[in-house]
N, C-alpha and C. Protein backbone atom coordinates (compact mmCIF):
# COMPACT_ATOMS: atom_id res chain seq x y z
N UNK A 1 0.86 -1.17 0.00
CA UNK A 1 0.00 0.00 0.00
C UNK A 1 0.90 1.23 0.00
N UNK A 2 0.73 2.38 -0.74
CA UNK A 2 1.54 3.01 -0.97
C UNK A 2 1.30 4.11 0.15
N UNK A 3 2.23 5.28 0.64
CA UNK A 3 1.61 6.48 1.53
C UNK A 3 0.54 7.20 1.31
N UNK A 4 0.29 7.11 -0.18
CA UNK A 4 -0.74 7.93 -0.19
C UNK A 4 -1.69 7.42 -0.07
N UNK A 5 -2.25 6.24 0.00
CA UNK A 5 -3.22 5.22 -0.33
C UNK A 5 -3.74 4.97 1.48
N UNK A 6 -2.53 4.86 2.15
CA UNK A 6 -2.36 4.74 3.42
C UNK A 6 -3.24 5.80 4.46
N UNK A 7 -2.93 7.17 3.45
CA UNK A 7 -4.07 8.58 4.19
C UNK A 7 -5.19 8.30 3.93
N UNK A 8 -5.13 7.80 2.44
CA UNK A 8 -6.96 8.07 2.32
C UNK A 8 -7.84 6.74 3.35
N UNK A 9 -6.61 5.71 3.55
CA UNK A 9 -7.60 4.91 4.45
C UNK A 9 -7.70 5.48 5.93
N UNK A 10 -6.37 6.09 6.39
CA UNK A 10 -6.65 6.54 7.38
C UNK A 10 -7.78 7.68 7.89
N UNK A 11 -7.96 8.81 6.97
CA UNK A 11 -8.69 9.62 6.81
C UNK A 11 -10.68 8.93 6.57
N UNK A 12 -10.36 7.97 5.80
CA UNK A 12 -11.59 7.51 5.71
C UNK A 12 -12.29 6.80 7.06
N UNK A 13 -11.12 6.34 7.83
CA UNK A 13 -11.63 5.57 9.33
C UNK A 13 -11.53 6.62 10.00
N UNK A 14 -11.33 7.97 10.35
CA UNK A 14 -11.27 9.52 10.72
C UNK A 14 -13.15 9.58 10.89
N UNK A 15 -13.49 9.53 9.78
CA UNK A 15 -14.73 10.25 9.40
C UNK A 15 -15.87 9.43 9.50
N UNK A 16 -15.32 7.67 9.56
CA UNK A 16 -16.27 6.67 10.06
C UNK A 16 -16.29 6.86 11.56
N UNK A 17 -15.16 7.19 12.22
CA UNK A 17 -15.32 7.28 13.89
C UNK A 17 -16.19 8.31 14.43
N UNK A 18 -15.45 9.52 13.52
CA UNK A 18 -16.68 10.73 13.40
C UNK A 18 -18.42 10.86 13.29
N UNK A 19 -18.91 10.07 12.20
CA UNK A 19 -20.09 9.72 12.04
C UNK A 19 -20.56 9.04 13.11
N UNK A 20 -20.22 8.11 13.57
CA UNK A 20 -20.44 6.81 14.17
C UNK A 20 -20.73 7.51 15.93
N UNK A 21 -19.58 8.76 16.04
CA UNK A 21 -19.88 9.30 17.46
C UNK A 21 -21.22 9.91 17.14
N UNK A 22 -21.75 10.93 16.39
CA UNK A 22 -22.34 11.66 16.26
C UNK A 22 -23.90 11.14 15.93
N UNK A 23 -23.53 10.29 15.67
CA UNK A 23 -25.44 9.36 15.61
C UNK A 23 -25.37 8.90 17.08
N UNK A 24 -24.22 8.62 17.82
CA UNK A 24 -24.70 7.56 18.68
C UNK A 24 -24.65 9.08 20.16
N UNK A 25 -24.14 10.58 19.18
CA UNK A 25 -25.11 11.27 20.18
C UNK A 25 -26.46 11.88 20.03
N UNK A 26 -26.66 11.76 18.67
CA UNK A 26 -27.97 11.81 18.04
C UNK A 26 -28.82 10.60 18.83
N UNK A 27 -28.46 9.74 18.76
CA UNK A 27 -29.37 8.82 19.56
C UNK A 27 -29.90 8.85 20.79
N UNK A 28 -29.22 9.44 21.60
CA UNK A 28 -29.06 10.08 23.19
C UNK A 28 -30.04 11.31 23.62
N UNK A 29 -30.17 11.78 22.28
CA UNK A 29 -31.01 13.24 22.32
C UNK A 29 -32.73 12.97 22.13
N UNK A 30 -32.50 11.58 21.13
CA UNK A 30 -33.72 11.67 20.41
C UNK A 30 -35.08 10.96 21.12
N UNK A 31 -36.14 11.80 20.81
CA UNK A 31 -37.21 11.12 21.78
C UNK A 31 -38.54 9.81 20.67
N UNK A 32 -38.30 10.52 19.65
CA UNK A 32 -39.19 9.29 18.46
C UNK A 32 -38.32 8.04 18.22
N UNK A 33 -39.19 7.05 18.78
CA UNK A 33 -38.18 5.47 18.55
C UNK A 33 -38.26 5.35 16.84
N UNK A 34 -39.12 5.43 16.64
CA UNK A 34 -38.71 5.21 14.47
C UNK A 34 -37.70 5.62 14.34
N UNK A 35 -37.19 7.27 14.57
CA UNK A 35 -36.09 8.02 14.34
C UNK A 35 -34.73 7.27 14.78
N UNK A 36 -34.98 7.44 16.19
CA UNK A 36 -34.12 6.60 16.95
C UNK A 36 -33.26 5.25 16.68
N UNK A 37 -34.11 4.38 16.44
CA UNK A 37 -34.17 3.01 15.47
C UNK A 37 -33.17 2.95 14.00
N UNK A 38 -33.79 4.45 13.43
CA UNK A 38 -33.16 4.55 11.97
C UNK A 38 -31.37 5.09 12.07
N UNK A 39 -31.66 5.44 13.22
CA UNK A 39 -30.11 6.48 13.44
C UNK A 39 -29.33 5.30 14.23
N UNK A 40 -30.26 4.62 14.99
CA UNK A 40 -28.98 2.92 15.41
C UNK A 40 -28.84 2.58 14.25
N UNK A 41 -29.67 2.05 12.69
CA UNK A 41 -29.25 1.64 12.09
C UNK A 41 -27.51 2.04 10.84
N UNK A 42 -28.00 3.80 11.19
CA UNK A 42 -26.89 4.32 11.18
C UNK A 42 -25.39 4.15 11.09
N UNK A 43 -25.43 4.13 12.82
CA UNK A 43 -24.49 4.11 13.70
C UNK A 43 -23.73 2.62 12.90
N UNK A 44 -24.54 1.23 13.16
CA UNK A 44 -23.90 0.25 13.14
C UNK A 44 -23.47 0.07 11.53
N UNK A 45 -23.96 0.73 10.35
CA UNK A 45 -23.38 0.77 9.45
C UNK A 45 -22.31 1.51 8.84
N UNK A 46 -21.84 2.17 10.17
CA UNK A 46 -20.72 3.37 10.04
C UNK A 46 -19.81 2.45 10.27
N UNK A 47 -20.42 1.81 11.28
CA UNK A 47 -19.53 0.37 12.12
C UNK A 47 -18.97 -0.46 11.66
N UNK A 48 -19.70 -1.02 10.90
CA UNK A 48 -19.41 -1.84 9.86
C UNK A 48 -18.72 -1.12 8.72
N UNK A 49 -18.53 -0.06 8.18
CA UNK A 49 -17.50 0.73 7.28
C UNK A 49 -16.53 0.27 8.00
N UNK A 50 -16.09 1.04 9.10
CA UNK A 50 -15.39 1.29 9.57
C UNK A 50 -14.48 0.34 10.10
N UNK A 51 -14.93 -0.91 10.51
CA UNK A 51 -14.26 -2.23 10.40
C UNK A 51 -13.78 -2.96 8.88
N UNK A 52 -14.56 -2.63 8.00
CA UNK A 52 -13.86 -2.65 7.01
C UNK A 52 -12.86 -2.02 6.16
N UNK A 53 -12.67 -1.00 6.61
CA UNK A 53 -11.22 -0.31 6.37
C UNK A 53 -10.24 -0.73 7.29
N UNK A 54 -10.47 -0.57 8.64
CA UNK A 54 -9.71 -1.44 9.44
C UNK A 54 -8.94 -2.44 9.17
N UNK A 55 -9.93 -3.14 8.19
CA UNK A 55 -9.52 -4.90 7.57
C UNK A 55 -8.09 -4.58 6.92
N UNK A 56 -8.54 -3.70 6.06
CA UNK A 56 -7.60 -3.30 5.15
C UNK A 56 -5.81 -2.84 5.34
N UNK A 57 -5.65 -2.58 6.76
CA UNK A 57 -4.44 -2.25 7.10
C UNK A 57 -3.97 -3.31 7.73
């Protein structure tokens, strides 16, 4: 993997950790379970990005 290839994965697991906080404080706030529900589903697919870049290093 070359350095540069190396940022964009790093940068890309940056912005999955990012997302992933930010629903799961969206979730904390929110009082409609549909909403709520849709924003866990969110979260765990940030999760799942985000372990998959992981893979990758």
């Amino acid at each position: 993997m070359t350095s540069k290839e190396l940022l964009y994965v790093e940068d890309a697991l940056g912005h999955e950790q990012y997302f992933q906080t930010k629903c799961c404080e969206t979730i904390a706030q929110l009082q409609d379970q549909e909403l709520k529900g849709f924003v866990q589903q969110l979260s765990q697919a940030h999760q799942t990005i985000f372990q998959n870049f992981y893979g990758l290093l």
